[in-house]
PDB file of N, CA and C in Angstrom:
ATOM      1  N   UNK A   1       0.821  -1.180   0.000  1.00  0.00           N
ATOM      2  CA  UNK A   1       0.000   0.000   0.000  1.00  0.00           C
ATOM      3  C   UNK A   1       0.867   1.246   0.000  1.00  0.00           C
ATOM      4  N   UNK A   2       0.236   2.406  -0.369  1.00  0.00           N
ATOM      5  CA  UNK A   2       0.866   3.607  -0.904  1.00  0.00           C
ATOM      6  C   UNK A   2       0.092   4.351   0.051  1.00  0.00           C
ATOM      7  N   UNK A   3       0.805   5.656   0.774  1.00  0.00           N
ATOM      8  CA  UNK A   3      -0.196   6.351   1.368  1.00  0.00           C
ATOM      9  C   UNK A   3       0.809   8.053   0.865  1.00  0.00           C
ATOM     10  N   UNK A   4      -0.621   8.612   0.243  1.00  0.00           N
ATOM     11  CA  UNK A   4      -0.406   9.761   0.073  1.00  0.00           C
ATOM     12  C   UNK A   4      -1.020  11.466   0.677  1.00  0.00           C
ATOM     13  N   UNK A   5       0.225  11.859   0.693  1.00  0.00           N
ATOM     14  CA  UNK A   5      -0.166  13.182   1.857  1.00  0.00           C
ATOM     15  C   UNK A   5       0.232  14.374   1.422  1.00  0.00           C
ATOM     16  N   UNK A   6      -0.742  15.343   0.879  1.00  0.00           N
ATOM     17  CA  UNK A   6      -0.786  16.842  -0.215  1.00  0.00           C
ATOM     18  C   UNK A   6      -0.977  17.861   0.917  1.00  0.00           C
ATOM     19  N   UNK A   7      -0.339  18.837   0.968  1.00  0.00           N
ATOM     20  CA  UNK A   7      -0.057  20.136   1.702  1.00  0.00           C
ATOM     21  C   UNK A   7      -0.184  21.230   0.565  1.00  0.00           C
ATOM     22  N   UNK A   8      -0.306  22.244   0.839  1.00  0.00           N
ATOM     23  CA  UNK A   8       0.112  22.956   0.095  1.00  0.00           C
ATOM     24  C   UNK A   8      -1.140  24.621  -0.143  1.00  0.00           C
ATOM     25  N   UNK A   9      -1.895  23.705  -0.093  1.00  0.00           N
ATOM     26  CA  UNK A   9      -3.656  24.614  -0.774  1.00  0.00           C
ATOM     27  C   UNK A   9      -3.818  25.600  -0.087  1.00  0.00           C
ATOM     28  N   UNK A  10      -4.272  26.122  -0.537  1.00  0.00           N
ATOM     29  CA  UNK A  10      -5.421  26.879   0.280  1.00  0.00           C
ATOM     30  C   UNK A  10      -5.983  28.246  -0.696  1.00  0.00           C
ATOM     31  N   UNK A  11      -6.104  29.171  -0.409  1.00  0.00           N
ATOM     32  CA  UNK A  11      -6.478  30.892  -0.896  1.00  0.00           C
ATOM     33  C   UNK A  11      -5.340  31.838  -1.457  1.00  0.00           C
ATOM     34  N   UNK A  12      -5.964  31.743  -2.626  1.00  0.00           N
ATOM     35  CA  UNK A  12      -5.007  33.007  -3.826  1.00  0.00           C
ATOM     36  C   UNK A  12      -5.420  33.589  -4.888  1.00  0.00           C
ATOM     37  N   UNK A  13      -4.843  35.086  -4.862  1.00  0.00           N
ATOM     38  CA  UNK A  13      -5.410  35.601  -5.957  1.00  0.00           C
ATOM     39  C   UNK A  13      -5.338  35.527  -6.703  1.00  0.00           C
ATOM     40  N   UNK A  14      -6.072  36.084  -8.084  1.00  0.00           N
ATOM     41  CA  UNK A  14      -5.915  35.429  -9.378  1.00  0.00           C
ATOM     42  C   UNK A  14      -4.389  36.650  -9.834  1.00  0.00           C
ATOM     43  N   UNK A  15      -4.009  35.824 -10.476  1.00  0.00           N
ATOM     44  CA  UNK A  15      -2.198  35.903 -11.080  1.00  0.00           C
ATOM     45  C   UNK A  15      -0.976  35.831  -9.918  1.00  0.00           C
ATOM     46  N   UNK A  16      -1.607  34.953  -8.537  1.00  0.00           N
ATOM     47  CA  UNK A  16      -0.745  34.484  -8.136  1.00  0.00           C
ATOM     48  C   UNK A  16      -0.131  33.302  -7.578  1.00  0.00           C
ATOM     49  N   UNK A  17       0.685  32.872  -6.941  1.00  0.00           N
ATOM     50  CA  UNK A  17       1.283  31.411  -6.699  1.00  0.00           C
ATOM     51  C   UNK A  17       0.973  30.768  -5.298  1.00  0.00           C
ATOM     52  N   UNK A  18       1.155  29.773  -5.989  1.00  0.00           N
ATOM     53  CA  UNK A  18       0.937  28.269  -4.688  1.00  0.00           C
ATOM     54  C   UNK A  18       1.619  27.317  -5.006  1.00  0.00           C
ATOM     55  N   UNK A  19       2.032  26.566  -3.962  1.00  0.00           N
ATOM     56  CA  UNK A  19       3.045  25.374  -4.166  1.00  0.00           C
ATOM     57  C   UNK A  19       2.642  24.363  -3.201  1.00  0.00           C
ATOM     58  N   UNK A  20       2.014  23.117  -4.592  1.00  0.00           N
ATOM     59  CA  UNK A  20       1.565  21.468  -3.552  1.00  0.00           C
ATOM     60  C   UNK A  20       2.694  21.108  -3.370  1.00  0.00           C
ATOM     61  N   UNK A  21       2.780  19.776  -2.280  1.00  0.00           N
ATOM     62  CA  UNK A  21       3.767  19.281  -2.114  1.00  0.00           C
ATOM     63  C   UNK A  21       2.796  17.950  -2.331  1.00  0.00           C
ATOM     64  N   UNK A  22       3.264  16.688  -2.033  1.00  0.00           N
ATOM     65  CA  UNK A  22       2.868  15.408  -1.685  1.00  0.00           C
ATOM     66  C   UNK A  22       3.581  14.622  -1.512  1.00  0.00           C
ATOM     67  N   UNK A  23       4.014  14.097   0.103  1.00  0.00           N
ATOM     68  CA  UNK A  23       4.701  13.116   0.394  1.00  0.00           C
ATOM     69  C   UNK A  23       4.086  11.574   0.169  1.00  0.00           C
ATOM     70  N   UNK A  24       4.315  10.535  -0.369  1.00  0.00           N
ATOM     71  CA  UNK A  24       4.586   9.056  -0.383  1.00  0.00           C
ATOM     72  C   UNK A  24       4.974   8.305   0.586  1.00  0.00           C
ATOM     73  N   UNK A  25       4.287   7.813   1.333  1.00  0.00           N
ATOM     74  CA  UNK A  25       5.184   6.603   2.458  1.00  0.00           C
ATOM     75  C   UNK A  25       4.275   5.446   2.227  1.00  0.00           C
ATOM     76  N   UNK A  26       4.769   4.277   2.491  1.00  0.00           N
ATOM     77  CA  UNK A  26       4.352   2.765   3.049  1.00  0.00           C
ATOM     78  C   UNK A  26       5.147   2.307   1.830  1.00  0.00           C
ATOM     79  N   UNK A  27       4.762   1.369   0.655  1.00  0.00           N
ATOM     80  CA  UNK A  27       5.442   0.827  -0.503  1.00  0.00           C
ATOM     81  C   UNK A  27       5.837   1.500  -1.492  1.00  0.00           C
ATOM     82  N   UNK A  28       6.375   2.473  -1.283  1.00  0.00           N
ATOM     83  CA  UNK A  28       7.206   2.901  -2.238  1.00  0.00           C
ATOM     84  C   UNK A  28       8.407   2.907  -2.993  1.00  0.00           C
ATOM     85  N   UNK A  29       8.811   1.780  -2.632  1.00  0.00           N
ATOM     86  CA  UNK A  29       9.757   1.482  -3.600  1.00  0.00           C
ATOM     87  C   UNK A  29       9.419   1.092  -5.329  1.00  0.00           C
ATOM     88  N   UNK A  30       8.005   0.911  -5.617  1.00  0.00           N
ATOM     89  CA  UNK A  30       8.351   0.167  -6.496  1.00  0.00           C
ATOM     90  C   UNK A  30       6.813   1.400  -7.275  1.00  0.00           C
ATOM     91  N   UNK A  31       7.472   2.796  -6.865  1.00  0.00           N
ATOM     92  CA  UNK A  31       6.305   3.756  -7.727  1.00  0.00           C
ATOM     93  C   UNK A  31       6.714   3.986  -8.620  1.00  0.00           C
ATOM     94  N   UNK A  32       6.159   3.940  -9.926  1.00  0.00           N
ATOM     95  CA  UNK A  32       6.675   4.251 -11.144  1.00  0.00           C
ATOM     96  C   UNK A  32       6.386   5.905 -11.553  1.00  0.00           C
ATOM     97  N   UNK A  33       5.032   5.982 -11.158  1.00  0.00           N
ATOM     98  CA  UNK A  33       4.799   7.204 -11.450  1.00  0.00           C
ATOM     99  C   UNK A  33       4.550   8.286 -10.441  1.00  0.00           C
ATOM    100  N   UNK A  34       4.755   9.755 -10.087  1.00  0.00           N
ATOM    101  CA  UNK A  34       3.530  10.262  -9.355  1.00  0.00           C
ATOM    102  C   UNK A  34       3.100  11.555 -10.146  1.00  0.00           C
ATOM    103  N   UNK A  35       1.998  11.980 -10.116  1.00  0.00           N
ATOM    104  CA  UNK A  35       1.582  13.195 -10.965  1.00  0.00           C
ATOM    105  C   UNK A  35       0.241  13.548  -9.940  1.00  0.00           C
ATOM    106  N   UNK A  36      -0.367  14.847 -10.889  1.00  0.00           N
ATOM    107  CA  UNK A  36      -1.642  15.563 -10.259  1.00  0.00           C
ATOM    108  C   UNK A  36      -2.633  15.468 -10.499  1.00  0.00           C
ATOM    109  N   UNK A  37      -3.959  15.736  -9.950  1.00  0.00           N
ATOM    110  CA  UNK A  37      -4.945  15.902 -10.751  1.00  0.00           C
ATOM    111  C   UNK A  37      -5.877  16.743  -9.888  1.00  0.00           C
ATOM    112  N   UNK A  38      -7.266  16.945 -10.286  1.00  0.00           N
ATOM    113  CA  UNK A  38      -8.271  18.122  -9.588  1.00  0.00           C
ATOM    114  C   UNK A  38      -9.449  17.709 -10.046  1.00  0.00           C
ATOM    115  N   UNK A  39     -10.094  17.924  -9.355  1.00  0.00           N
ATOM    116  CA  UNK A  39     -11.620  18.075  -9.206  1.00  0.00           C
ATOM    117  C   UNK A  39     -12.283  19.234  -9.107  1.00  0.00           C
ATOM    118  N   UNK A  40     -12.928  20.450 -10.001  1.00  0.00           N
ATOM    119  CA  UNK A  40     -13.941  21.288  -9.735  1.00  0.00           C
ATOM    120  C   UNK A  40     -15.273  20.946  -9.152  1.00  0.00           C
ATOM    121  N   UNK A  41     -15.725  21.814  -8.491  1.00  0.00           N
ATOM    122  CA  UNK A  41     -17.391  21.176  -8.323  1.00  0.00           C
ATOM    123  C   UNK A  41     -17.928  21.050  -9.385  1.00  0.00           C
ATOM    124  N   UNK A  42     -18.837  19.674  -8.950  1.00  0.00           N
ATOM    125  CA  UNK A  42     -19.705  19.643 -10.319  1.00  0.00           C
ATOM    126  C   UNK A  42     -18.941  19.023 -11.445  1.00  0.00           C
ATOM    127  N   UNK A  43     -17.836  18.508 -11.440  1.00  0.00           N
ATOM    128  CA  UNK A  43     -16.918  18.067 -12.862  1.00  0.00           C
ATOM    129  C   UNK A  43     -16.440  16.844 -12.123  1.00  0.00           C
ATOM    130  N   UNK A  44     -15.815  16.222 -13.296  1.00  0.00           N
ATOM    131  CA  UNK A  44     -14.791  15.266 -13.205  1.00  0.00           C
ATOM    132  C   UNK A  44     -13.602  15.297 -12.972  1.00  0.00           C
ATOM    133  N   UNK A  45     -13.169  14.463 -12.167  1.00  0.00           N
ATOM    134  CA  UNK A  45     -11.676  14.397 -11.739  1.00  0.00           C
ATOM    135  C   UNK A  45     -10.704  15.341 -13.248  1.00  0.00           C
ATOM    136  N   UNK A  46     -10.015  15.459 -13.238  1.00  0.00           N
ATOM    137  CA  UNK A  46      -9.138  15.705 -15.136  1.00  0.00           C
ATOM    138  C   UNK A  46      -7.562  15.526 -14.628  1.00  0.00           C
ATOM    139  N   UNK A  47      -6.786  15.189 -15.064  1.00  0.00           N
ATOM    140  CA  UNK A  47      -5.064  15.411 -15.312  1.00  0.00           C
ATOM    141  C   UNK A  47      -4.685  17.086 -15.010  1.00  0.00           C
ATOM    142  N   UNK A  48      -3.692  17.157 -14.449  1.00  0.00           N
ATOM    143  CA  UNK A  48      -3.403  18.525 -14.391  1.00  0.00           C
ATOM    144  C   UNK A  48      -1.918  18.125 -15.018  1.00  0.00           C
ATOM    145  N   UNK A  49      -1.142  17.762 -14.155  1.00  0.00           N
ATOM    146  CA  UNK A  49       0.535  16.984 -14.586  1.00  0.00           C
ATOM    147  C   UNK A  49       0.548  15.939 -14.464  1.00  0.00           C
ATOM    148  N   UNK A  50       1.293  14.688 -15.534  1.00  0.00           N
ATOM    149  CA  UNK A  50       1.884  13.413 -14.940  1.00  0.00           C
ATOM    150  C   UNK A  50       3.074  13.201 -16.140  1.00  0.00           C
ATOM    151  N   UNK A  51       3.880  12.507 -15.349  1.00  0.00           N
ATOM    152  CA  UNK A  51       5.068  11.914 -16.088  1.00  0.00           C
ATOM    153  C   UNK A  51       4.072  11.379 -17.277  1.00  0.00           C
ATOM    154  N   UNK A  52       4.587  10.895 -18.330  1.00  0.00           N
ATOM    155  CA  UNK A  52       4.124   9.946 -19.812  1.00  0.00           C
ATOM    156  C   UNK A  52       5.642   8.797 -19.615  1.00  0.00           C
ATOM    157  N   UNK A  53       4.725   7.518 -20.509  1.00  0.00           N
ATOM    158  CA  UNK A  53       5.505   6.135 -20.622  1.00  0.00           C
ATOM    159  C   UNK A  53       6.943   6.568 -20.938  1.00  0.00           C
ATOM    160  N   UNK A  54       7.440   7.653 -21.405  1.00  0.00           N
ATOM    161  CA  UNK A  54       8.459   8.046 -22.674  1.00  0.00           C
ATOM    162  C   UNK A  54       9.473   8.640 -21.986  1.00  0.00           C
ATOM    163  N   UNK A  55       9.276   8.835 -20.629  1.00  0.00           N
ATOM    164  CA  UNK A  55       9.944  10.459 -19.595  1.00  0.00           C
ATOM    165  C   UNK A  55       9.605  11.508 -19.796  1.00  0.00           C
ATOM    166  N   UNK A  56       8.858  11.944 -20.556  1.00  0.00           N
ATOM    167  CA  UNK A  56       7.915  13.093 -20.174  1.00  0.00           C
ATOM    168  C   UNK A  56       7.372  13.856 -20.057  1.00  0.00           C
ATOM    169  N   UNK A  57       6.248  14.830 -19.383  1.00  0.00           N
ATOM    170  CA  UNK A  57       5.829  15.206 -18.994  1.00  0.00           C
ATOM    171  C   UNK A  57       4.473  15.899 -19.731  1.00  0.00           C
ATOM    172  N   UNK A  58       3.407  15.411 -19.314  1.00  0.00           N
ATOM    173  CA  UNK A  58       1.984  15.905 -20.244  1.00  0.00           C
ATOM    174  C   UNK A  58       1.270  17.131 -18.956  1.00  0.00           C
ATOM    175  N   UNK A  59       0.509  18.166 -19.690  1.00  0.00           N
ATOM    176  CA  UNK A  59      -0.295  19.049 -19.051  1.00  0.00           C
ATOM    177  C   UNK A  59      -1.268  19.212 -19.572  1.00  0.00           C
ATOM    178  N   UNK A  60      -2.270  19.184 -18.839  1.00  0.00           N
ATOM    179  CA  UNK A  60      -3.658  19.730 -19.409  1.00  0.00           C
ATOM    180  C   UNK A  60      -3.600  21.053 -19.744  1.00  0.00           C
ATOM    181  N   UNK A  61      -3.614  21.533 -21.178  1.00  0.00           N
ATOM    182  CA  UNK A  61      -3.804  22.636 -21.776  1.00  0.00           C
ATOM    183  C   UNK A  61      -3.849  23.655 -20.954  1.00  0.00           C
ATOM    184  N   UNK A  62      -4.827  23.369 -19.913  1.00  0.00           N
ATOM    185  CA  UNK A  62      -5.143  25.169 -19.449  1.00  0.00           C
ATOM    186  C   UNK A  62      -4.219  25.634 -18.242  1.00  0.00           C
ATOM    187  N   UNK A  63      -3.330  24.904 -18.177  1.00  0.00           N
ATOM    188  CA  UNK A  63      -2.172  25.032 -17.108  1.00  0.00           C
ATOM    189  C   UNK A  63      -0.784  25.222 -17.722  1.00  0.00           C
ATOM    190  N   UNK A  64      -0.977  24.975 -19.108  1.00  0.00           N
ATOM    191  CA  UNK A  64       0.780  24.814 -19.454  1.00  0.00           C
ATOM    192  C   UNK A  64       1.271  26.329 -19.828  1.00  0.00           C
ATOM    193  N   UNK A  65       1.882  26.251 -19.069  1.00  0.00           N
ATOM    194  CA  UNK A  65       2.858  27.572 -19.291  1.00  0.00           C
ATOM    195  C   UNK A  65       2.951  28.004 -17.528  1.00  0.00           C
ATOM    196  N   UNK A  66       1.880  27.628 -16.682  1.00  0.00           N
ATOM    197  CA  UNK A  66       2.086  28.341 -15.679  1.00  0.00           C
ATOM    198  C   UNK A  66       2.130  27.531 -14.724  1.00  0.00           C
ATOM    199  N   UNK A  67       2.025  25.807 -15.309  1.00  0.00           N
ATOM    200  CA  UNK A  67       2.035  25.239 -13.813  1.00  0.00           C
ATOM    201  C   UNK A  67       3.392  24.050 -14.115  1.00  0.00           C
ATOM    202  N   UNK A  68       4.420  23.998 -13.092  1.00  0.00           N
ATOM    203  CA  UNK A  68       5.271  23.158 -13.295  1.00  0.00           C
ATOM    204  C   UNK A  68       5.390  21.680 -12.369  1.00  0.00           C
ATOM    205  N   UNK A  69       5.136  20.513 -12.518  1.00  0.00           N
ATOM    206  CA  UNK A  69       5.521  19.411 -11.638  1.00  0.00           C
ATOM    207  C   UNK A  69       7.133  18.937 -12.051  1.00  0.00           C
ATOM    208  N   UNK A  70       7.451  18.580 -10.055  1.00  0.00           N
ATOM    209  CA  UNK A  70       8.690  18.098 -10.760  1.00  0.00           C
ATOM    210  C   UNK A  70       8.798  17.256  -9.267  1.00  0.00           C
ATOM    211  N   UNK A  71       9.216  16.129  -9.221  1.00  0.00           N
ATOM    212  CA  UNK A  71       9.327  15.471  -8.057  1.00  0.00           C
ATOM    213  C   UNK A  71      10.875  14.973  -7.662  1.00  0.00           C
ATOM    214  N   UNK A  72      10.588  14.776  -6.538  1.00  0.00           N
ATOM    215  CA  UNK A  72      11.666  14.391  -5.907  1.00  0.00           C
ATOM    216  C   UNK A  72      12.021  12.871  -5.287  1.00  0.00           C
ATOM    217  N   UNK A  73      12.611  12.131  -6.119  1.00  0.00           N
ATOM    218  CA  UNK A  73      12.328  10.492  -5.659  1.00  0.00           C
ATOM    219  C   UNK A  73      13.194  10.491  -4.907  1.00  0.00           C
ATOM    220  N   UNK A  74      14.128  10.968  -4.169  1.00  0.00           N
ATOM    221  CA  UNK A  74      15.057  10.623  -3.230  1.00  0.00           C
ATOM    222  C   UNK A  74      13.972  10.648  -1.836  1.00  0.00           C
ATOM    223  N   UNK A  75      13.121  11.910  -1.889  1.00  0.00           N
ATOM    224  CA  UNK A  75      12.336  12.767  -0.642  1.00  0.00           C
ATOM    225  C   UNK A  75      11.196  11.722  -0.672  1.00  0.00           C
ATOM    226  N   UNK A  76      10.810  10.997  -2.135  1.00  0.00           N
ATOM    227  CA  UNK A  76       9.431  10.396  -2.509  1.00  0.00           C
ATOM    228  C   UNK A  76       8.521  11.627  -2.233  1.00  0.00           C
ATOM    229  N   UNK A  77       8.531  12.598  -2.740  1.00  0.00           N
ATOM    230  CA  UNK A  77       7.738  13.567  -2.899  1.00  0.00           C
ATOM    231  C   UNK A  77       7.427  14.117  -4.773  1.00  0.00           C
ATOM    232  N   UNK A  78       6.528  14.849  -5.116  1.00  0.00           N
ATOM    233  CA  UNK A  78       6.178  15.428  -6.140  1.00  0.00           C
ATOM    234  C   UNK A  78       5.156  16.727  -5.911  1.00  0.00           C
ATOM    235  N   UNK A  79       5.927  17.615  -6.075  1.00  0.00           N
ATOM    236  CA  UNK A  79       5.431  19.148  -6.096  1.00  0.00           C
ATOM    237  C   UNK A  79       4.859  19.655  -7.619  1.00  0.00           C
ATOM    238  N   UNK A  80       3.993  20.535  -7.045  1.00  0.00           N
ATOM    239  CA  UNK A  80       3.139  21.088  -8.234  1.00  0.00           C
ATOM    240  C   UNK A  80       3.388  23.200  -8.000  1.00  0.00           C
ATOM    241  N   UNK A  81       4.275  23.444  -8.673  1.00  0.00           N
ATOM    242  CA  UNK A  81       4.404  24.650  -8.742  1.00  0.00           C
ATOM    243  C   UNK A  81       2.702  25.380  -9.554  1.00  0.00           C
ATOM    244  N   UNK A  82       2.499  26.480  -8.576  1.00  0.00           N
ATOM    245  CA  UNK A  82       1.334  26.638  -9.955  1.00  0.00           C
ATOM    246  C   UNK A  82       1.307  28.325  -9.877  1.00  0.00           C
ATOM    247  N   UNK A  83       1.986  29.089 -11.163  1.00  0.00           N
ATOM    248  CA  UNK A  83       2.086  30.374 -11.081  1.00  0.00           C
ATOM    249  C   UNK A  83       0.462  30.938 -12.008  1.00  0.00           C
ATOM    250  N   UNK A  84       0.547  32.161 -12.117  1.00  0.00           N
ATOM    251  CA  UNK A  84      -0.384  33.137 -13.212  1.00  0.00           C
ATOM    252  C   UNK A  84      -1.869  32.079 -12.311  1.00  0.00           C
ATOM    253  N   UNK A  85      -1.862  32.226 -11.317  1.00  0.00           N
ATOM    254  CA  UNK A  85      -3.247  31.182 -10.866  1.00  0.00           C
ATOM    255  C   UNK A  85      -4.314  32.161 -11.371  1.00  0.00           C
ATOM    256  N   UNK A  86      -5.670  31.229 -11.938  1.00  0.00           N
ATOM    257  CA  UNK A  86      -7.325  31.786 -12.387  1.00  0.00           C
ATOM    258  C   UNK A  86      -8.219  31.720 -11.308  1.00  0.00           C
ATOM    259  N   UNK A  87      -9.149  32.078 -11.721  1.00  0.00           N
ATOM    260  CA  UNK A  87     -10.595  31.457 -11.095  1.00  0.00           C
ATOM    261  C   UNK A  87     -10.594  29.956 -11.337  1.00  0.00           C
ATOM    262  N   UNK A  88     -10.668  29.733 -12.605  1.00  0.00           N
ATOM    263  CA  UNK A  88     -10.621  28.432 -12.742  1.00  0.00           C
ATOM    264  C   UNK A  88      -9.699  27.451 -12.684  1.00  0.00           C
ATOM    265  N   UNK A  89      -8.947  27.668 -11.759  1.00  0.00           N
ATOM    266  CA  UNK A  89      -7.946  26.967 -11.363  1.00  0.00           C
ATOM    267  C   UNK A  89      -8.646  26.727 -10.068  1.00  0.00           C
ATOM    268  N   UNK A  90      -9.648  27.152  -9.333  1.00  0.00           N
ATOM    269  CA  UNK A  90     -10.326  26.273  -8.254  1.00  0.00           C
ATOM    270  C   UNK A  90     -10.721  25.332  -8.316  1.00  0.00           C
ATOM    271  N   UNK A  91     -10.159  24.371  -7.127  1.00  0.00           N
ATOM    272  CA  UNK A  91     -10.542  22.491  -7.379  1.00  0.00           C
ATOM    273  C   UNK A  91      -9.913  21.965  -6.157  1.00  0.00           C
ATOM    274  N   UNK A  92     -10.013  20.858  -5.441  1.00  0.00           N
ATOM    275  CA  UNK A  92      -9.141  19.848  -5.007  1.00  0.00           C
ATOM    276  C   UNK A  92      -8.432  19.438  -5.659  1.00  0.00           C
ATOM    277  N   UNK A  93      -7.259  19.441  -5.119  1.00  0.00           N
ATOM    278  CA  UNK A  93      -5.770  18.774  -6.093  1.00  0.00           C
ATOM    279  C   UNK A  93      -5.309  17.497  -5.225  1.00  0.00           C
ATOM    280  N   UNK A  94      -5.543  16.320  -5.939  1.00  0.00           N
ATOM    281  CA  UNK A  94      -5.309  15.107  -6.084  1.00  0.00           C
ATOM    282  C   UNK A  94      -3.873  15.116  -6.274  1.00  0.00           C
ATOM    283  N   UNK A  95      -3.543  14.379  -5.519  1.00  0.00           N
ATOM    284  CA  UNK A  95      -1.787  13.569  -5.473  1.00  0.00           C
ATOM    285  C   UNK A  95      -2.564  12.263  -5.917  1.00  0.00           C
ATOM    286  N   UNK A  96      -1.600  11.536  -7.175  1.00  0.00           N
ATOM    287  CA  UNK A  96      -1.330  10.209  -7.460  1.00  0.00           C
ATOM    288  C   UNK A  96      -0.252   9.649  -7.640  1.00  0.00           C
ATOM    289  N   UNK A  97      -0.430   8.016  -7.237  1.00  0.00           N
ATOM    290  CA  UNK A  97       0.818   7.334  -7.988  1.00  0.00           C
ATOM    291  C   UNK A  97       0.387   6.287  -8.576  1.00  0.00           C
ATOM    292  N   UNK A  98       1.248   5.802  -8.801  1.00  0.00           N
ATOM    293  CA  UNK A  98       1.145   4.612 -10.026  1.00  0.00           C
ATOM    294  C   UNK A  98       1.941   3.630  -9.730  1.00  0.00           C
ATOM    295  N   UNK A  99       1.733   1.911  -9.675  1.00  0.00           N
ATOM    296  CA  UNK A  99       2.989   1.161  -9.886  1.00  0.00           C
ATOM    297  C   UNK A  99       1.915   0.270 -10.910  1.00  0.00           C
ATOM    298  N   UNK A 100       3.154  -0.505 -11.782  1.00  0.00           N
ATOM    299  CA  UNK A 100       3.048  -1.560 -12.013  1.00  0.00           C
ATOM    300  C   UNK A 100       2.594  -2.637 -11.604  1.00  0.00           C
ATOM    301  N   UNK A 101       1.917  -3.781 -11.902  1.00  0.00           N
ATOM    302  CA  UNK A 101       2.044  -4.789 -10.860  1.00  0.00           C
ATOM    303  C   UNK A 101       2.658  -5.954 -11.771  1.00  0.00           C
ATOM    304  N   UNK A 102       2.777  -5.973 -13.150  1.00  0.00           N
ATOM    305  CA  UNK A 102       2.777  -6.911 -14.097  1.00  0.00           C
ATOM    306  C   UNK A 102       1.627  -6.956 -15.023  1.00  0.00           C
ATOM    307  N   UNK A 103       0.608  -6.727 -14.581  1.00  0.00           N
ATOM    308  CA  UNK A 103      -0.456  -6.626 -15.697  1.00  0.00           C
ATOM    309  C   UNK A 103      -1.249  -5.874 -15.867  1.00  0.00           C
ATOM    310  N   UNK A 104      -1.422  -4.832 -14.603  1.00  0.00           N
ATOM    311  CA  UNK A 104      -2.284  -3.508 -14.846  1.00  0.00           C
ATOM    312  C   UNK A 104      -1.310  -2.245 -13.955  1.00  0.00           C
ATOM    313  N   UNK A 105      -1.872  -1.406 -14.325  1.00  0.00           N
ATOM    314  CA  UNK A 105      -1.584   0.109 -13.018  1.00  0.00           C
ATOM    315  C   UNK A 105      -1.998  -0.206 -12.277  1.00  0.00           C
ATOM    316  N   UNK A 106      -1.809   0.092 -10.375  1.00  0.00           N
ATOM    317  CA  UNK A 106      -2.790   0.295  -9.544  1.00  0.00           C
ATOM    318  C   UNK A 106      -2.240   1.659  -9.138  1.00  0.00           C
ATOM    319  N   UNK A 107      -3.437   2.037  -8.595  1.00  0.00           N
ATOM    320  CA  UNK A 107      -3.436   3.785  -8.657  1.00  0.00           C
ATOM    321  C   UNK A 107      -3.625   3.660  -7.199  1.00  0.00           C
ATOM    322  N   UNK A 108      -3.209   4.883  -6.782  1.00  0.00           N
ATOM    323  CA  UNK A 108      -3.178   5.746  -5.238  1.00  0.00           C
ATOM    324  C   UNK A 108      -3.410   7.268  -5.148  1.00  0.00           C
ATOM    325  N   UNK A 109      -4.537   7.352  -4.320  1.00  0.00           N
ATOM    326  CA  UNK A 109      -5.057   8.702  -4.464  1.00  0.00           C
ATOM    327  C   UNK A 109      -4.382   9.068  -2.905  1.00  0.00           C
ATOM    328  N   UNK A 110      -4.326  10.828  -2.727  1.00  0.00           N
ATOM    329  CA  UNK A 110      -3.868  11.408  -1.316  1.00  0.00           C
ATOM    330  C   UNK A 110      -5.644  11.472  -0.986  1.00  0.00           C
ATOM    331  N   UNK A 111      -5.940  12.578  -0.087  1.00  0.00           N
ATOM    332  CA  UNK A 111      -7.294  12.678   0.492  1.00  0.00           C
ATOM    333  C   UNK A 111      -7.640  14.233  -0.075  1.00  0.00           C
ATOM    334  N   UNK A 112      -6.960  14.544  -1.174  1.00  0.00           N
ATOM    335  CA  UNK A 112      -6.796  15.892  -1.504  1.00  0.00           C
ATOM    336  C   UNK A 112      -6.642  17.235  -0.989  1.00  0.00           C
ATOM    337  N   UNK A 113      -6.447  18.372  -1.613  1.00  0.00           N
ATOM    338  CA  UNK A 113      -6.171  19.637  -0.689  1.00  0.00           C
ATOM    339  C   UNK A 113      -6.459  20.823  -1.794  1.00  0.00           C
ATOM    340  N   UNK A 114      -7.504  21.808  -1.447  1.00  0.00           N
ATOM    341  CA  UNK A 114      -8.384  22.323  -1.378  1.00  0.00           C
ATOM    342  C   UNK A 114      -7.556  23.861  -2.149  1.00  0.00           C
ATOM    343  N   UNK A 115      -7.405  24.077  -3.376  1.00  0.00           N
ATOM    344  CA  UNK A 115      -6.992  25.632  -3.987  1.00  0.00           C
ATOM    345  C   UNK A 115      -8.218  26.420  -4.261  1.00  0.00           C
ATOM    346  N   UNK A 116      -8.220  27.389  -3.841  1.00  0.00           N
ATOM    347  CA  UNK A 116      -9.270  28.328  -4.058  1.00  0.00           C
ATOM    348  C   UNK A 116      -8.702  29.561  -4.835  1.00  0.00           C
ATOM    349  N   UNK A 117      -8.827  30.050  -5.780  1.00  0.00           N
ATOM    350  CA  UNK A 117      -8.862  31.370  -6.614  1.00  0.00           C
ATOM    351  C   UNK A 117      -9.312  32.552  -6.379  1.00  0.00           C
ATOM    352  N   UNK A 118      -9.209  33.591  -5.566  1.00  0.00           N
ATOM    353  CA  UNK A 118     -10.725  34.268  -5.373  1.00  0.00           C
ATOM    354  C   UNK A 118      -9.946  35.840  -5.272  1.00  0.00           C
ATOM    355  N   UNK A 119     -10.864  36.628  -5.596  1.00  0.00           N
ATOM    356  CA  UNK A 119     -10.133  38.140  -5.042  1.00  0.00           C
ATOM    357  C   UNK A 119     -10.951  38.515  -3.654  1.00  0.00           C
TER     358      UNK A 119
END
């Protein structure tokens, strides 16, 4: 088991910064991946950052340019820089990981943490 733990959230204005963190503990040795994701009210989970099969790195359109992931496997952490923040950049931000097992992904969600946009 994977247990994941996101800091970071909370209240900001629009065109400015916040920084997730998300620590990894229990089986982590054998994570292949970790990346982000969010939930608006009312919507579906969506991708914000994750590594790709290739090394890397995919963004959902409405973040690229202003939001950077970059993790730290020594710390087992993965941070989500997120500059030029919107309105619509309000959501819960999901920490994931990923391992292998041999025949599928199994995925690991944190309990999320809460960005708000607002003036």
């Amino acid at each position: 088991q994977v247990q994941l733990v996101e800091s970071g959230g909370g209240l900001a204005q629009p065109g400015g910064s916040l920084r997730l963190s998300c620590v990894a503990s229990g089986s982590i040795v054998s994570i292949d991946k970790m990346g982000w994701y969010r939930q608006a009210p009312g919507k579906e989970r969506e991708l914000v950052a994750a590594p790709t099969s290739t090394g890397g790195t995919v963004y959902a359109d409405s973040v690229k340019d202003r939001f950077t992931i970059f993790r730290d496997a020594g710390k087992n952490t993965v941070n989500l820089q997120m500059n030029s923040l919107k309105f619509e950049d309000t959501a819960v931000y999901f920490c994931n990981a990923r391992k292998w097992n041999g025949a599928r992904w199994d995925d690991y969600w944190g309990q999320g943490t809460q960005v708000t946009v607002s003036s």
